[in-house]
N, C-alpha and C. Protein backbone atom coordinates (compact mmCIF):
# COMPACT_ATOMS: atom_id res chain seq x y z
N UNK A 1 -83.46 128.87 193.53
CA UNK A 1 -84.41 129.43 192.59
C UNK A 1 -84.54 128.54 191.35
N UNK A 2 -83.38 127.78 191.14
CA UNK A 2 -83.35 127.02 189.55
C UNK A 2 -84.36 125.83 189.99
N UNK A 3 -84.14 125.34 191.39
CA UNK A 3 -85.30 123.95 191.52
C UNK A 3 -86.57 124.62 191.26
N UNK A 4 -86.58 125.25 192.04
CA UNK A 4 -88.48 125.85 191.77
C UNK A 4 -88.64 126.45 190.79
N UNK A 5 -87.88 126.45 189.45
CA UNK A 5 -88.35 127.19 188.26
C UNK A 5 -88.71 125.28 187.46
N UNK A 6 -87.62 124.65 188.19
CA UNK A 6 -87.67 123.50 186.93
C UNK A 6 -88.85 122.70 187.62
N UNK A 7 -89.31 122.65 189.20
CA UNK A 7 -90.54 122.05 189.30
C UNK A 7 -91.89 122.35 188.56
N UNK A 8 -91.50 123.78 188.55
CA UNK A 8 -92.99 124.49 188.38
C UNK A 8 -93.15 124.37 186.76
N UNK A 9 -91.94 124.34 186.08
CA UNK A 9 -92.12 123.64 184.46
C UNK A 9 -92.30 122.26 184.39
N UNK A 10 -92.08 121.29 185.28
CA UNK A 10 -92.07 120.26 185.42
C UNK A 10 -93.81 119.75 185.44
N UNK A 11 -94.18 120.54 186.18
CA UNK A 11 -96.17 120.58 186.88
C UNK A 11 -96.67 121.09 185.91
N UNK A 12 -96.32 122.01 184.77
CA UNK A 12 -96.84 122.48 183.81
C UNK A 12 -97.04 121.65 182.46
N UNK A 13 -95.78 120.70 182.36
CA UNK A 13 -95.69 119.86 181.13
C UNK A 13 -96.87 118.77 181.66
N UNK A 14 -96.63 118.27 182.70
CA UNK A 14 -97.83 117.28 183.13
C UNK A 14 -99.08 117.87 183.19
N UNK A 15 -99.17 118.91 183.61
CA UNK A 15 -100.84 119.14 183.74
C UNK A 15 -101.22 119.00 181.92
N UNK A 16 -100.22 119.62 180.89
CA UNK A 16 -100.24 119.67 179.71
C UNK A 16 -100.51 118.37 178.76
N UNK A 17 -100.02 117.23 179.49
CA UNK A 17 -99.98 115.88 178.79
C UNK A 17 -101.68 115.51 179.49
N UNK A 18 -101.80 115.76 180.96
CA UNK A 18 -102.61 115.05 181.04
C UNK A 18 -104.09 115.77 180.64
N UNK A 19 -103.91 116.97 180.15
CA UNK A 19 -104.77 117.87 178.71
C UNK A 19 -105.16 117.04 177.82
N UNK A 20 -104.13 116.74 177.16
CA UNK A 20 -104.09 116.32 175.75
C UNK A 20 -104.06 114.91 175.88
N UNK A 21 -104.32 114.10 176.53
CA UNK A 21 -104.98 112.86 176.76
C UNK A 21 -106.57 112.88 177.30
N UNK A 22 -106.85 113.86 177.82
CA UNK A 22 -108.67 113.87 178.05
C UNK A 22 -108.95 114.17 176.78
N UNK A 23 -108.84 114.87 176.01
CA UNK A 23 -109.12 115.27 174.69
C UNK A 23 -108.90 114.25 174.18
N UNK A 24 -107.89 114.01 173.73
CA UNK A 24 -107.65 112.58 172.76
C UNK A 24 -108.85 111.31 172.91
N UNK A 25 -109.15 111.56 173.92
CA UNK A 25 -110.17 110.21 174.52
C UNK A 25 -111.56 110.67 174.53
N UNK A 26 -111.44 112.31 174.21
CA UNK A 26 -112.97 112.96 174.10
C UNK A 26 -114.04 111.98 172.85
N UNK A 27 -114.12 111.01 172.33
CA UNK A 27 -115.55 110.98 171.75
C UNK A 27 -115.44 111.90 170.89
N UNK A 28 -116.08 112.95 171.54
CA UNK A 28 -117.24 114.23 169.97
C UNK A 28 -116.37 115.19 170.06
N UNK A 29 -114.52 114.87 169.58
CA UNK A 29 -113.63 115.76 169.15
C UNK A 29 -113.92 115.11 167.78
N UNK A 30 -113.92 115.58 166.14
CA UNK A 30 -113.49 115.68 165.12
C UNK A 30 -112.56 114.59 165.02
N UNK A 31 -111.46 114.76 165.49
CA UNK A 31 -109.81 113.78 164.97
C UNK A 31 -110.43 112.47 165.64
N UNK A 32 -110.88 111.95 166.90
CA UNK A 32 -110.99 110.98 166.77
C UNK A 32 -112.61 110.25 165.96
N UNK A 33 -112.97 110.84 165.19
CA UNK A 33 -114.16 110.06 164.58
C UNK A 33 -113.32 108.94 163.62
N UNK A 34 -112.11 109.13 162.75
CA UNK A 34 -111.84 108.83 161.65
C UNK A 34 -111.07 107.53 162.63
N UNK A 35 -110.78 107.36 163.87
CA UNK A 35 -110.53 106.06 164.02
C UNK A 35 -111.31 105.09 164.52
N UNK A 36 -112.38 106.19 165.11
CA UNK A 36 -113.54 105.16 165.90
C UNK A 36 -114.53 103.98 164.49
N UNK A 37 -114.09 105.08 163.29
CA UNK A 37 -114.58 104.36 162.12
C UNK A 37 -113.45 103.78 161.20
N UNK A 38 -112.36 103.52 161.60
CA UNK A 38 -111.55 102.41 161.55
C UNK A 38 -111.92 101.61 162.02
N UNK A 39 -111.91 101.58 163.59
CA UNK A 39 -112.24 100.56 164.62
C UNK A 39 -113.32 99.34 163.84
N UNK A 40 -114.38 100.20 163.58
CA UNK A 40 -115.52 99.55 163.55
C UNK A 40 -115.62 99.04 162.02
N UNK A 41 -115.12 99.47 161.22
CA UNK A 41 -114.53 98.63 160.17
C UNK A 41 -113.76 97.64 159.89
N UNK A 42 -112.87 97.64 161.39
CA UNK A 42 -112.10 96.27 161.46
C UNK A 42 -112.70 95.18 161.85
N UNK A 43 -113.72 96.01 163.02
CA UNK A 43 -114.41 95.08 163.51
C UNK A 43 -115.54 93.96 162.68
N UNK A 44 -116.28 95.06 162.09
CA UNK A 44 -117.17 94.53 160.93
C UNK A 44 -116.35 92.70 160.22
N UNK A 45 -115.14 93.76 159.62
CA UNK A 45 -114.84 92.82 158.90
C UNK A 45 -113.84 91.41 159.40
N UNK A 46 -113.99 91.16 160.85
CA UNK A 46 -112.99 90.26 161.44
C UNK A 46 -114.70 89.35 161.84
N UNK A 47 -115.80 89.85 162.15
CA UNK A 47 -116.64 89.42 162.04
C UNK A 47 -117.29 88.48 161.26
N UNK A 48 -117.44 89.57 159.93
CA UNK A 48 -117.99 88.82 158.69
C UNK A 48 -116.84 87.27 158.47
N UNK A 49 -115.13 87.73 158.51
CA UNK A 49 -114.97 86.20 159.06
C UNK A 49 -114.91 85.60 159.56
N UNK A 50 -115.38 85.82 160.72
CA UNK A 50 -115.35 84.77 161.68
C UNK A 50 -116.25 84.18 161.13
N UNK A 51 -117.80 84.27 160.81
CA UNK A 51 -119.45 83.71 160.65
C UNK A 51 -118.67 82.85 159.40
N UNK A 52 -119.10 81.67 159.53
CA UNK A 52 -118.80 80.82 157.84
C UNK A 52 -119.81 81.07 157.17
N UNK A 53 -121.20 81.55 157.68
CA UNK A 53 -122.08 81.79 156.72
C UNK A 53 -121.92 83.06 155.57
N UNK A 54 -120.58 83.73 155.87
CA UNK A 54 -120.57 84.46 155.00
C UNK A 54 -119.31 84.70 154.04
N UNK A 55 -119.10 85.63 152.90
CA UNK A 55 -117.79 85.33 152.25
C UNK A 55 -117.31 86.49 152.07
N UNK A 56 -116.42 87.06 153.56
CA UNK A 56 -116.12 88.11 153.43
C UNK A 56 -114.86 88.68 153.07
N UNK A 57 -114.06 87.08 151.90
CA UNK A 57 -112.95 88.00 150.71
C UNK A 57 -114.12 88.68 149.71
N UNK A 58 -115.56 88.56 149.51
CA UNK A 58 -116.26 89.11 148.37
C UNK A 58 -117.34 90.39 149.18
N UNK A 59 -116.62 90.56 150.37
CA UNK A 59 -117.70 91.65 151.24
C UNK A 59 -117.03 93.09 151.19
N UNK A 60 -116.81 94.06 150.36
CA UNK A 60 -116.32 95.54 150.94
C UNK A 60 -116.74 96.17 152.08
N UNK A 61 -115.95 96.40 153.00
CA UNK A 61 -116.98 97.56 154.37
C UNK A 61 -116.13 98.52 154.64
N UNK A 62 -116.62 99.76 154.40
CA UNK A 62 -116.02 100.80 154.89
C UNK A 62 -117.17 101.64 155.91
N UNK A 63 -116.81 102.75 156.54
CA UNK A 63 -117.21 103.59 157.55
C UNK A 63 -117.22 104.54 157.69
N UNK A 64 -118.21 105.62 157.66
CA UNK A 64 -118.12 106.71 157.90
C UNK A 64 -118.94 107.11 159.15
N UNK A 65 -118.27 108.11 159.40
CA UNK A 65 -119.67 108.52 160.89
C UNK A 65 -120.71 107.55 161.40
N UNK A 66 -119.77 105.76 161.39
CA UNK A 66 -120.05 105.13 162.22
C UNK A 66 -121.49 104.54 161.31
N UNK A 67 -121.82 104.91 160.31
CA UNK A 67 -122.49 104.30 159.24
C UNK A 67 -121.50 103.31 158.08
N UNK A 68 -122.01 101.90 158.37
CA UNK A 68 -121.79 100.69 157.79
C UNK A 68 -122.11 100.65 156.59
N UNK A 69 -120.76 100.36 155.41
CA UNK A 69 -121.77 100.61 153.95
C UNK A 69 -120.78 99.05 153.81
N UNK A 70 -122.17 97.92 153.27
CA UNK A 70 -121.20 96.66 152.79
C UNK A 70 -121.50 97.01 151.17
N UNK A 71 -120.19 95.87 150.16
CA UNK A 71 -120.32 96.44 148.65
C UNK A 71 -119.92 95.30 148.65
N UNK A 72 -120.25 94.50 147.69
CA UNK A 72 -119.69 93.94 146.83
C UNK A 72 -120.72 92.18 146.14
N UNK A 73 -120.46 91.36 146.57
CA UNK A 73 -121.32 90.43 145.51
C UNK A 73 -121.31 89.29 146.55
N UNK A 74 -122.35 88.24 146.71
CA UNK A 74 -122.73 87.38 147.74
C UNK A 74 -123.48 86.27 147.12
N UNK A 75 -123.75 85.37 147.31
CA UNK A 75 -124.24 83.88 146.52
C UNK A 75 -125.78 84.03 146.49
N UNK A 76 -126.12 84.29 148.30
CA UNK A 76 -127.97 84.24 148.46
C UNK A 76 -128.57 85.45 149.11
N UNK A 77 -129.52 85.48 148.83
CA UNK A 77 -130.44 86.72 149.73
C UNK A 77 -129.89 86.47 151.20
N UNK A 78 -129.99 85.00 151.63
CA UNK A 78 -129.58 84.89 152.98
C UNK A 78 -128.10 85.40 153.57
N UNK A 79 -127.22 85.14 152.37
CA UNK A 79 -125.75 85.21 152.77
C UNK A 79 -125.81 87.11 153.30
N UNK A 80 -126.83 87.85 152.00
CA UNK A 80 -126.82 89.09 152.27
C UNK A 80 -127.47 90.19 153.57
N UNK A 81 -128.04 88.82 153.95
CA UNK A 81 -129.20 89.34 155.21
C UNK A 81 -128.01 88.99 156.31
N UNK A 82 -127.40 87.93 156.31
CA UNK A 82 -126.70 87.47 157.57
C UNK A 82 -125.49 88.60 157.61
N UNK A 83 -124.71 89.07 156.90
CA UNK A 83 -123.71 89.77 156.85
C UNK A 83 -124.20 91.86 157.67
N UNK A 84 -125.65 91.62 156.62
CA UNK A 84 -126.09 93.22 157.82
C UNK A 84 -126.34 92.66 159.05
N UNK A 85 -126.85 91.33 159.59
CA UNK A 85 -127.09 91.47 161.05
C UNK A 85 -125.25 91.42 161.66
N UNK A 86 -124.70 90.70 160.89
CA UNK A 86 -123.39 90.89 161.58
C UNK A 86 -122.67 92.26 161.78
N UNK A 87 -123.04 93.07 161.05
CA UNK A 87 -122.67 94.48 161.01
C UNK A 87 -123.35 94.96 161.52
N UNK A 88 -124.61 94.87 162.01
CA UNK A 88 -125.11 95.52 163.43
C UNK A 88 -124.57 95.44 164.17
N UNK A 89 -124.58 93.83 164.63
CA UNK A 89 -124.18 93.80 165.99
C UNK A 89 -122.57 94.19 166.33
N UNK A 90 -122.14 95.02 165.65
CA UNK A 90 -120.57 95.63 166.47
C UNK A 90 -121.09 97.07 167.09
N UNK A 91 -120.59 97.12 168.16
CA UNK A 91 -120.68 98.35 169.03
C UNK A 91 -120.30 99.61 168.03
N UNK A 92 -121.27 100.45 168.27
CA UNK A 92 -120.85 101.70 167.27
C UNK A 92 -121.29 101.97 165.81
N UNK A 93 -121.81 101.07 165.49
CA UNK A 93 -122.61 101.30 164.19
C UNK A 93 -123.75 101.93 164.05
N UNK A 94 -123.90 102.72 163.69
CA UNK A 94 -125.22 104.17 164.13
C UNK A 94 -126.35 103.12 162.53
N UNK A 95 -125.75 102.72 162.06
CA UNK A 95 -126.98 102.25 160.57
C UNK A 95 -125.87 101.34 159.94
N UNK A 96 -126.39 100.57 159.16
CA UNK A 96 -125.78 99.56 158.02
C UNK A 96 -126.66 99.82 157.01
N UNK A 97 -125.74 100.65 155.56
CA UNK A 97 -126.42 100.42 154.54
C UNK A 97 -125.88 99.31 153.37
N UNK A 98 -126.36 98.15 152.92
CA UNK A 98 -126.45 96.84 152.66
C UNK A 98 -126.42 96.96 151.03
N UNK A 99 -125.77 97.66 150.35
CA UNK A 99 -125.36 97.23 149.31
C UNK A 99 -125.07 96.25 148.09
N UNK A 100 -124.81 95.09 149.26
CA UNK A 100 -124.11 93.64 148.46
C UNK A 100 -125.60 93.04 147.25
N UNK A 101 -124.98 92.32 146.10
CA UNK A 101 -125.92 92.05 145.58
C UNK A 101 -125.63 90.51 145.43
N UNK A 102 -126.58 90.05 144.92
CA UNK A 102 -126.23 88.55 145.05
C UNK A 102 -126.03 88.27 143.22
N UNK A 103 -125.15 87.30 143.65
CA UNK A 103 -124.84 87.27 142.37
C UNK A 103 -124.17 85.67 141.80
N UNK A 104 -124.36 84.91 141.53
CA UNK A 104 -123.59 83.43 140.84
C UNK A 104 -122.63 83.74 140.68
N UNK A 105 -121.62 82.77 141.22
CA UNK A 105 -120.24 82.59 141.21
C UNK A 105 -119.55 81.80 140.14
């Protein structure tokens, strides 16, 4: 009787984990928005350095609900145009709002 009590708790903890891993991986749960907009904030900004056309120790990007906000100060109109197309193009960015102003260094 003790094996078949500890299998049948055994089948229960697993069906339980493998619960709480579909969820975890659900998308349009709440808890994971705040990393999917990590993600894409890291991403943004491993971007902006990679491109030399841009200077992204002077670029702020943070994320919310997958909306791109850049802040901070940039040399040319161009430097400021190239940095929103780079923040488009990461997977998951629902909008980029473009903040940066240009400004002499």
């Amino acid at each position: 009787m003790t094996v078949k009590k500890t299998l049948i708790t055994a089948a229960a903890v697993c069906w339980a984990f493998a619960a709480g891993a579909t969820l975890a991986n659900d998308e349009t749960t709440k808890s994971s928005q705040p990393v999917a907009d990590t993600v894409i904030t890291t991403k943004v900004k491993a971007e902006l350095t990679k491109d030399k056309e841009t200077s992204a120790n002077d670029i702020n990007v943070t994320t919310k609900n997958g909306v791109v906000l850049l802040n901070g100060a940039v040399k040319t109109s161009a430097e400021k145009e190239k940095a929103e197309l780079d923040a488009k193009s990461i997977k998951g960015v629902v909008e980029v709002k473009n903040n940066l102003r240009v400004a002499e260094k």
